[in-house]
PDB file of N, CA and C in Angstrom:
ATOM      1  N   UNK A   1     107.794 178.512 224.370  1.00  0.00           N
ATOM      2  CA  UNK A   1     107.331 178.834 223.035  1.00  0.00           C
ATOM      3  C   UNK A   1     105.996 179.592 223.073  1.00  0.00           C
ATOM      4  N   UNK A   2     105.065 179.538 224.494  1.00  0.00           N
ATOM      5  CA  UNK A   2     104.155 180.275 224.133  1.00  0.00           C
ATOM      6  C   UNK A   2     104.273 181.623 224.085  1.00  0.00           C
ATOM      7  N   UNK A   3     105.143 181.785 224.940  1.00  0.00           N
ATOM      8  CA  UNK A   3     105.178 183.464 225.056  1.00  0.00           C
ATOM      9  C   UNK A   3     105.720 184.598 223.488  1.00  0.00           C
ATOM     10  N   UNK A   4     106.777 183.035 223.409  1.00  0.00           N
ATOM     11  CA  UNK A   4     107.034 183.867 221.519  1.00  0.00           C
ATOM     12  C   UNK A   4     105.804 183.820 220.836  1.00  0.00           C
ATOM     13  N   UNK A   5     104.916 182.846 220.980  1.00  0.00           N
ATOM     14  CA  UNK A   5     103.920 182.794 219.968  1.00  0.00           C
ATOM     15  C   UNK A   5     102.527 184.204 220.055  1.00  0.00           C
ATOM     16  N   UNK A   6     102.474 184.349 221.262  1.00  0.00           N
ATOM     17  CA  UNK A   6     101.566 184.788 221.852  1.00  0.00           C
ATOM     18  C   UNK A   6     101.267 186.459 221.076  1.00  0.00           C
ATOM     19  N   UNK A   7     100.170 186.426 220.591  1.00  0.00           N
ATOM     20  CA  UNK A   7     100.524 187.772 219.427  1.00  0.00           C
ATOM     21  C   UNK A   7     100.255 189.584 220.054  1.00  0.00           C
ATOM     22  N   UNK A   8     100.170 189.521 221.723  1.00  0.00           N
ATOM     23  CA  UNK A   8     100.193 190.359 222.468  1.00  0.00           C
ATOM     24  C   UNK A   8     101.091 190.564 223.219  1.00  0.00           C
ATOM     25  N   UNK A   9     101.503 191.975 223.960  1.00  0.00           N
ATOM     26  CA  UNK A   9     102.272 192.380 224.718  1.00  0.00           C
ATOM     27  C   UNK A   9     102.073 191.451 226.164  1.00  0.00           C
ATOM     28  N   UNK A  10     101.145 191.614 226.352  1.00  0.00           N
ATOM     29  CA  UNK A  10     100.476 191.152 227.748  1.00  0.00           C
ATOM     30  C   UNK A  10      99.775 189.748 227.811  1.00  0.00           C
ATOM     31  N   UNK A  11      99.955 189.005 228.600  1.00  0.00           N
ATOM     32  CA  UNK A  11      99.083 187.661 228.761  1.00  0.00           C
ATOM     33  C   UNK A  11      98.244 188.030 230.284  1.00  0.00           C
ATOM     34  N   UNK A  12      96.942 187.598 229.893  1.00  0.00           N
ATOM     35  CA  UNK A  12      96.142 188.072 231.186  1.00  0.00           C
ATOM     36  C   UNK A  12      96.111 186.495 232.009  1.00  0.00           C
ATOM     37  N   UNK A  13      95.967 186.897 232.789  1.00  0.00           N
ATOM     38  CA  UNK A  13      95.840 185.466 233.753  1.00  0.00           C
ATOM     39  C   UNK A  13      95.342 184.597 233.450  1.00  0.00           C
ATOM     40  N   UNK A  14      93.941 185.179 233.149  1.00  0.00           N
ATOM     41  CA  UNK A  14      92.834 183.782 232.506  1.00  0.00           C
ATOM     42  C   UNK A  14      93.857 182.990 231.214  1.00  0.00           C
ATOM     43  N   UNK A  15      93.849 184.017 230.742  1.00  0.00           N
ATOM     44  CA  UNK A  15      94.651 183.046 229.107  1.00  0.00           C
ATOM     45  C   UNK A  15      95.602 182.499 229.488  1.00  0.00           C
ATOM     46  N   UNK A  16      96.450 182.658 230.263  1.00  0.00           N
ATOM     47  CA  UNK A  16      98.325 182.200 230.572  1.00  0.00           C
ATOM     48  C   UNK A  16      97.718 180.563 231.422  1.00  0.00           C
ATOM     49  N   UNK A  17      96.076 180.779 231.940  1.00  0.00           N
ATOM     50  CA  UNK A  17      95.470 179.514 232.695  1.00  0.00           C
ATOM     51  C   UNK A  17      94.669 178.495 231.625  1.00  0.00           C
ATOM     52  N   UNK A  18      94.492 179.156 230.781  1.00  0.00           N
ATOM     53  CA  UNK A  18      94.019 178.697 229.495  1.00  0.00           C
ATOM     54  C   UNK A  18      94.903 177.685 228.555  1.00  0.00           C
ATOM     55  N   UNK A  19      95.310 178.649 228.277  1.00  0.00           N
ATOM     56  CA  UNK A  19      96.984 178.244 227.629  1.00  0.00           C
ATOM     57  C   UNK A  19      97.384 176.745 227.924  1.00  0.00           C
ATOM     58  N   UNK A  20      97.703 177.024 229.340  1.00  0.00           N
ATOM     59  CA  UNK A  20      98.270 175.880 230.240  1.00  0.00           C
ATOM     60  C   UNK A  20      97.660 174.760 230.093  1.00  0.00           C
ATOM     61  N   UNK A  21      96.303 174.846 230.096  1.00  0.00           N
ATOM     62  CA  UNK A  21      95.427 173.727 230.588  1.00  0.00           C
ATOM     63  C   UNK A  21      95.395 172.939 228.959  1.00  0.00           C
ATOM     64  N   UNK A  22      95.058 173.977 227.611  1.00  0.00           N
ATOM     65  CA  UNK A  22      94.875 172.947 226.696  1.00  0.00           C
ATOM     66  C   UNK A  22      96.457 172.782 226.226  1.00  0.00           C
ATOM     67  N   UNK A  23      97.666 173.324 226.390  1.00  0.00           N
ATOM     68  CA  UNK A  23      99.005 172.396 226.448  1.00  0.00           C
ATOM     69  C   UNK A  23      98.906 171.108 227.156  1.00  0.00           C
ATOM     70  N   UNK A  24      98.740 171.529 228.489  1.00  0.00           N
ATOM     71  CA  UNK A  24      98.847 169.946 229.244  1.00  0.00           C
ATOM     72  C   UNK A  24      98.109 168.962 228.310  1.00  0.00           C
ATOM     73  N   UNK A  25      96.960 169.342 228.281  1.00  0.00           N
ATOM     74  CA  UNK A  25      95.560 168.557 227.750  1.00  0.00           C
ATOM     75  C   UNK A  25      95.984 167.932 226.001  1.00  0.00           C
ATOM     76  N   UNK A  26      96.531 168.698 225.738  1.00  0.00           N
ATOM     77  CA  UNK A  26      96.843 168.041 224.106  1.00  0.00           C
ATOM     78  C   UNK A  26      98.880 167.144 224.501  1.00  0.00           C
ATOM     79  N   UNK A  27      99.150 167.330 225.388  1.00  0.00           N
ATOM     80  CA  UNK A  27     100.242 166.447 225.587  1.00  0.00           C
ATOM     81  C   UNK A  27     100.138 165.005 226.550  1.00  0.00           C
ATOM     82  N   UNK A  28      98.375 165.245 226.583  1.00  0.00           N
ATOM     83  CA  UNK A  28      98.295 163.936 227.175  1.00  0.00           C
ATOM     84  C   UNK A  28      97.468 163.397 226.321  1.00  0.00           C
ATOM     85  N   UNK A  29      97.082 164.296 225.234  1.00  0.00           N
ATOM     86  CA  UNK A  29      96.068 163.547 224.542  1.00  0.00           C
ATOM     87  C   UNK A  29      94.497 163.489 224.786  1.00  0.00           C
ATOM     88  N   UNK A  30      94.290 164.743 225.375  1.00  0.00           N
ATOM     89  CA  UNK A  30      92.801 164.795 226.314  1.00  0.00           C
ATOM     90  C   UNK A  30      92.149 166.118 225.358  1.00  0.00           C
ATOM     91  N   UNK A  31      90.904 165.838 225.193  1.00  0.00           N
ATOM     92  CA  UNK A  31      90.097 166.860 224.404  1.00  0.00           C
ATOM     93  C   UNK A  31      89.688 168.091 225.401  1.00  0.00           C
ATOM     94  N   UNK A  32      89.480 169.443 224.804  1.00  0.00           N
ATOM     95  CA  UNK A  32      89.685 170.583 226.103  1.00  0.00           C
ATOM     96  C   UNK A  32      88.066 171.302 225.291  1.00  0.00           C
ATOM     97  N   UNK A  33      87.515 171.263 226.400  1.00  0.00           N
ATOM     98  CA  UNK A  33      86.490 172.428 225.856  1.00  0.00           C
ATOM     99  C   UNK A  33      86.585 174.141 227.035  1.00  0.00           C
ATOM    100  N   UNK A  34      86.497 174.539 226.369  1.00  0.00           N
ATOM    101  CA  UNK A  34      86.403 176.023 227.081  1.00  0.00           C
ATOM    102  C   UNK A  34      85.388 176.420 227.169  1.00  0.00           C
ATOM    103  N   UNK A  35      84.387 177.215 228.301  1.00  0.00           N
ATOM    104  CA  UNK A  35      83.703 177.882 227.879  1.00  0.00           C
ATOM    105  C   UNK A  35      83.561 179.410 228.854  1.00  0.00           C
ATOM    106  N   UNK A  36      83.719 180.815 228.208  1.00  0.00           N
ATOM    107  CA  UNK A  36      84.382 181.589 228.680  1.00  0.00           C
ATOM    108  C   UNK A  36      83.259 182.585 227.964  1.00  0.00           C
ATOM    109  N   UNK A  37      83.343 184.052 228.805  1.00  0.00           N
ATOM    110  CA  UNK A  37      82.839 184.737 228.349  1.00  0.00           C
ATOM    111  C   UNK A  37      83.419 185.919 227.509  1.00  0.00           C
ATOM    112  N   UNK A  38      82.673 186.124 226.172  1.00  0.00           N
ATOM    113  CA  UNK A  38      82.963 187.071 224.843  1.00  0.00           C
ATOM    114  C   UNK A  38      84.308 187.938 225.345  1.00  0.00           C
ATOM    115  N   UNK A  39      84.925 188.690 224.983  1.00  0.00           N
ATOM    116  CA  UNK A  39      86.350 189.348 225.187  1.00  0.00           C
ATOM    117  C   UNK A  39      87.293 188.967 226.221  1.00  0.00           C
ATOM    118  N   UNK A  40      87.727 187.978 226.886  1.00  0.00           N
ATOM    119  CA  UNK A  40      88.309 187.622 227.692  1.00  0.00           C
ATOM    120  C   UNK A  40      89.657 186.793 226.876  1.00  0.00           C
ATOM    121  N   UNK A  41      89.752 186.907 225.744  1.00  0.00           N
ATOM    122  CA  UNK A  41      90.550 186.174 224.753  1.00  0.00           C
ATOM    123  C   UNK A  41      90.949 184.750 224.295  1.00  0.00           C
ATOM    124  N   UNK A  42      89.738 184.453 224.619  1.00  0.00           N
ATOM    125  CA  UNK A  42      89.849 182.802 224.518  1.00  0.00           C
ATOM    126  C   UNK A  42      90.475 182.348 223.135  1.00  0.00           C
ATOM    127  N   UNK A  43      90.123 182.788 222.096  1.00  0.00           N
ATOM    128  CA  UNK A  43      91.156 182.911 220.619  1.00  0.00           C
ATOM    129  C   UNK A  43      92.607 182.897 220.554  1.00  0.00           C
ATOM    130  N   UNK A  44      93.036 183.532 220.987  1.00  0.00           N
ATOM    131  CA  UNK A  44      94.616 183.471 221.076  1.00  0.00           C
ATOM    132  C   UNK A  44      94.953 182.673 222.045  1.00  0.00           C
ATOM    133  N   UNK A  45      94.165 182.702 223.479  1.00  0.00           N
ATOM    134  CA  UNK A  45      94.638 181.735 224.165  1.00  0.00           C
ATOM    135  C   UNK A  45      94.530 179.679 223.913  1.00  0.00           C
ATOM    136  N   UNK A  46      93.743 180.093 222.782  1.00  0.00           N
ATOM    137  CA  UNK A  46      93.169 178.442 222.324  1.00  0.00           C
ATOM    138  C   UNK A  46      94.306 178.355 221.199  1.00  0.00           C
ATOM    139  N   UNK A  47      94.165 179.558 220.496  1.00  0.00           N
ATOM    140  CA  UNK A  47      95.364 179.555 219.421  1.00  0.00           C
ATOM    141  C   UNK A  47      96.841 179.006 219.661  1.00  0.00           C
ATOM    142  N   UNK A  48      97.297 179.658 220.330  1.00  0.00           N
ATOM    143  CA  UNK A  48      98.667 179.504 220.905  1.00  0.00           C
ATOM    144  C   UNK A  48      99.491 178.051 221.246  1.00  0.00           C
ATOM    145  N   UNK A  49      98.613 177.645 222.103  1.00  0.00           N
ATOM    146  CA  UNK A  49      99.380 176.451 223.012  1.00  0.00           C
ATOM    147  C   UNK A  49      99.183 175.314 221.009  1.00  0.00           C
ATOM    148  N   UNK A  50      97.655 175.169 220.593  1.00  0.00           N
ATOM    149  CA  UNK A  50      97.324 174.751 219.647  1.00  0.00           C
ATOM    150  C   UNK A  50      98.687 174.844 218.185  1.00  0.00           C
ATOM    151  N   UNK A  51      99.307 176.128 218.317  1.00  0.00           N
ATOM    152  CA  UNK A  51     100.008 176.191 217.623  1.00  0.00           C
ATOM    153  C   UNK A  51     101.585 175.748 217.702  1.00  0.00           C
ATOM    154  N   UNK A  52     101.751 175.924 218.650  1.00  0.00           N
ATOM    155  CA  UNK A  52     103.063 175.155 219.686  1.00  0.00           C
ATOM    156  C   UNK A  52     102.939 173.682 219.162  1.00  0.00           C
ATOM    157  N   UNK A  53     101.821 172.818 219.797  1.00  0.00           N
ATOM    158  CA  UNK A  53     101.631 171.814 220.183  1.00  0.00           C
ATOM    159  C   UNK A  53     101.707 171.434 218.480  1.00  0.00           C
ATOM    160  N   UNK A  54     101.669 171.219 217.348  1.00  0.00           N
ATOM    161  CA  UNK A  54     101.408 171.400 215.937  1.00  0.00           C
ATOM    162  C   UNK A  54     102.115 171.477 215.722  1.00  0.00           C
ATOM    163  N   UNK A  55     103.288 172.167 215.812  1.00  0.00           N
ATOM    164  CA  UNK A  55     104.486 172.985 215.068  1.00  0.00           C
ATOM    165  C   UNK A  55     105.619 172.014 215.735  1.00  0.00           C
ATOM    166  N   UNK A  56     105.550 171.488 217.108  1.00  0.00           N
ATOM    167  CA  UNK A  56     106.533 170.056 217.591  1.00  0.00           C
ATOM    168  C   UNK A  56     106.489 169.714 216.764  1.00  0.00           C
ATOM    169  N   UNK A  57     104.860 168.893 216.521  1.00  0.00           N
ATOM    170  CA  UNK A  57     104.649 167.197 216.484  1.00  0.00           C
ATOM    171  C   UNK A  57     104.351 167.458 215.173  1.00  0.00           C
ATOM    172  N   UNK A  58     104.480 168.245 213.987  1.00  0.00           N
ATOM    173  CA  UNK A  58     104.015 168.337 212.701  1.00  0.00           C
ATOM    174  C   UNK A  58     102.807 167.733 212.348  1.00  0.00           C
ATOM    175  N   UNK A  59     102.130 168.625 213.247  1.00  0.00           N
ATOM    176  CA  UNK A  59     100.742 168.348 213.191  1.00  0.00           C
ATOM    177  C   UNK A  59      99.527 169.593 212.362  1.00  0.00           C
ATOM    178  N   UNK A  60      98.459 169.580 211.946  1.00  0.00           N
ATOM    179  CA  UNK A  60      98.414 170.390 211.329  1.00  0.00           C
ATOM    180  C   UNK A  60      96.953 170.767 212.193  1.00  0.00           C
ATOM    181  N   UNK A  61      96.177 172.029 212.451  1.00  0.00           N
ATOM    182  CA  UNK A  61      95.121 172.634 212.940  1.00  0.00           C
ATOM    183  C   UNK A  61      94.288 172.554 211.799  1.00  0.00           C
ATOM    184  N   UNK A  62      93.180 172.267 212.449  1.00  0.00           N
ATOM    185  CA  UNK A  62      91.121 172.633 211.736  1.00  0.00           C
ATOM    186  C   UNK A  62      90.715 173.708 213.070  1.00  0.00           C
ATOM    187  N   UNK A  63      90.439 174.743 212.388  1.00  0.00           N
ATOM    188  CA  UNK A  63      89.484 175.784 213.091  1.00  0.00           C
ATOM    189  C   UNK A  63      88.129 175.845 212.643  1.00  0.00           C
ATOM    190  N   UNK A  64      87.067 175.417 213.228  1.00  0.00           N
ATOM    191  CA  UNK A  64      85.712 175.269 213.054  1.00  0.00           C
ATOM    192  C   UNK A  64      84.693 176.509 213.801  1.00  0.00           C
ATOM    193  N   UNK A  65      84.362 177.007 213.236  1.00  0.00           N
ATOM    194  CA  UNK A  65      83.589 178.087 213.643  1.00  0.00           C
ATOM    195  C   UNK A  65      81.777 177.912 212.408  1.00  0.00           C
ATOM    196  N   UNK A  66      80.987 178.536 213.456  1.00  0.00           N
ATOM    197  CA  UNK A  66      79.190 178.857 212.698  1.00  0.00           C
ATOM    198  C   UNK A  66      79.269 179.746 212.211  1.00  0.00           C
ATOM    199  N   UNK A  67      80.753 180.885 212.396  1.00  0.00           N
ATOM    200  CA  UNK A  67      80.392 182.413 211.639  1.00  0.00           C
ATOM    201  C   UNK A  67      81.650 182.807 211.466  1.00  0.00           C
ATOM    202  N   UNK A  68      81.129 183.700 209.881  1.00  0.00           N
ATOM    203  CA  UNK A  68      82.281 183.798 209.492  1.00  0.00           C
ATOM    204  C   UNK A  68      82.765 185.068 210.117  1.00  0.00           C
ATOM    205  N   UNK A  69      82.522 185.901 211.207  1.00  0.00           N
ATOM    206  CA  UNK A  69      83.123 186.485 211.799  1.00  0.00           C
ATOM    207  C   UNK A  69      83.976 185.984 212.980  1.00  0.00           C
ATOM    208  N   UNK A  70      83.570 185.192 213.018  1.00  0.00           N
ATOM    209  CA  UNK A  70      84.735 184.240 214.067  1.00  0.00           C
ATOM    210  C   UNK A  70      86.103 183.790 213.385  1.00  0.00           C
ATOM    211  N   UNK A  71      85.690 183.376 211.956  1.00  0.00           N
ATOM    212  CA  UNK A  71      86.845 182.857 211.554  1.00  0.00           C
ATOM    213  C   UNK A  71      88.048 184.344 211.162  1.00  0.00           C
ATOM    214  N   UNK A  72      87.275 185.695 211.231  1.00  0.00           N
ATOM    215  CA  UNK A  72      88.051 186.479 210.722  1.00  0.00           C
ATOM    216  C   UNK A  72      89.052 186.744 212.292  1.00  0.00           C
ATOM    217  N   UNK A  73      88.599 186.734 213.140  1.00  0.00           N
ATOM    218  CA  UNK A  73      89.245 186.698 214.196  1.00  0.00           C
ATOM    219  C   UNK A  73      90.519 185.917 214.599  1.00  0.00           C
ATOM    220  N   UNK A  74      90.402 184.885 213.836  1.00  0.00           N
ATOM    221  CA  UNK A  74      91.684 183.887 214.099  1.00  0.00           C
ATOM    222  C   UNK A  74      92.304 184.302 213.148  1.00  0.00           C
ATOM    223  N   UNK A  75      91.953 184.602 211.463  1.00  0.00           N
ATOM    224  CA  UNK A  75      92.797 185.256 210.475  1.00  0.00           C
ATOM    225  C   UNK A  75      93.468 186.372 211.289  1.00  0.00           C
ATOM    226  N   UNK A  76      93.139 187.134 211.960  1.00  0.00           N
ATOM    227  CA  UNK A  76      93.531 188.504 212.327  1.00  0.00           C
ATOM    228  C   UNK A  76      94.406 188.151 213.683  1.00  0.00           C
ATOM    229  N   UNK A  77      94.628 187.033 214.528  1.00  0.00           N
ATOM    230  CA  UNK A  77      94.829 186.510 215.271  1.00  0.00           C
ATOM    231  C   UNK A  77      96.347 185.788 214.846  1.00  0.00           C
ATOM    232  N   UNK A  78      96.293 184.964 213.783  1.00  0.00           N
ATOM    233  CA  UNK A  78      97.596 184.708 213.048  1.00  0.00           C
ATOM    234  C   UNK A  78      98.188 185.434 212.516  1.00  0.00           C
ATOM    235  N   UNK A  79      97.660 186.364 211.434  1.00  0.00           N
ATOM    236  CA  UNK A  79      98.327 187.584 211.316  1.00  0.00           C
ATOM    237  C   UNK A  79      99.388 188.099 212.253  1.00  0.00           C
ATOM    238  N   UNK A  80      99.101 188.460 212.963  1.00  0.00           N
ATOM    239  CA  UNK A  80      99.236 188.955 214.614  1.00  0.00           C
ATOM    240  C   UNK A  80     100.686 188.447 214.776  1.00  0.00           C
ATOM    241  N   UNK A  81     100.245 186.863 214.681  1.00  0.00           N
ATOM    242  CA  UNK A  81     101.365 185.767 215.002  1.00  0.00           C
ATOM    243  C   UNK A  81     102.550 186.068 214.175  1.00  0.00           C
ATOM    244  N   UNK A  82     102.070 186.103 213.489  1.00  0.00           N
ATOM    245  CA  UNK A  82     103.139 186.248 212.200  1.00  0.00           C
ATOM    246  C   UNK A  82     103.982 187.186 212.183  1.00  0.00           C
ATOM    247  N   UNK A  83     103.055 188.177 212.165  1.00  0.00           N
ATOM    248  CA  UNK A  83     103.831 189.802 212.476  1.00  0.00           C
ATOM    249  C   UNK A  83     104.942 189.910 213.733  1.00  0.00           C
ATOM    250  N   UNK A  84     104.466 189.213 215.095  1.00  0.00           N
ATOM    251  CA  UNK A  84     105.478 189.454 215.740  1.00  0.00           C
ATOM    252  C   UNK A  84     106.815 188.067 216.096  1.00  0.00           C
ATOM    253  N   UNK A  85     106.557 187.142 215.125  1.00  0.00           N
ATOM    254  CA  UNK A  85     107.410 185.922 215.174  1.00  0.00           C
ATOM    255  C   UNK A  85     107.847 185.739 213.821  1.00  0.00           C
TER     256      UNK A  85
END
């Protein structure tokens, strides 16, 4: 399911390692912090598995961000989602 979800052509390594880690991590029930540097796509890759993992277990997402340019990023990020699923 991630790869349908995933709102790019391409998954870069880091994210497809990303991905992985907060799937595992939310199917065991373990809190995931990331910390990664600016364009490396940590957004979609946090997005994704997050949205999978939600969409099983009818669970619902909080996205918390300090700026509201962050939050436009995940708008533009679901979008995305949407558009190609």
């Amino acid at each position: 399911m991630l790869r349908e979800l995933f709102p790019f052509d391409i998954i870069r390594t880091g994210q497809k390692d990303m991905m992985d880690f907060i799937l595992k991590n939310l199917n065991e029930g373990i809190i995931s912090f990331v910390h990664a540097p600016t364009g490396i796509g940590k957004t979609a890759a946090s997005l994704v598995p997050s949205l999978a993992y939600s969409l099983s277990n009818n669970y619902k997402i909080f996205f918390l961000s300090n700026r509201h340019e962050h939050h436009r990023i995940v708008f533009d990020t679901i979008e995305k989602i949407n558009q190609k699923s």
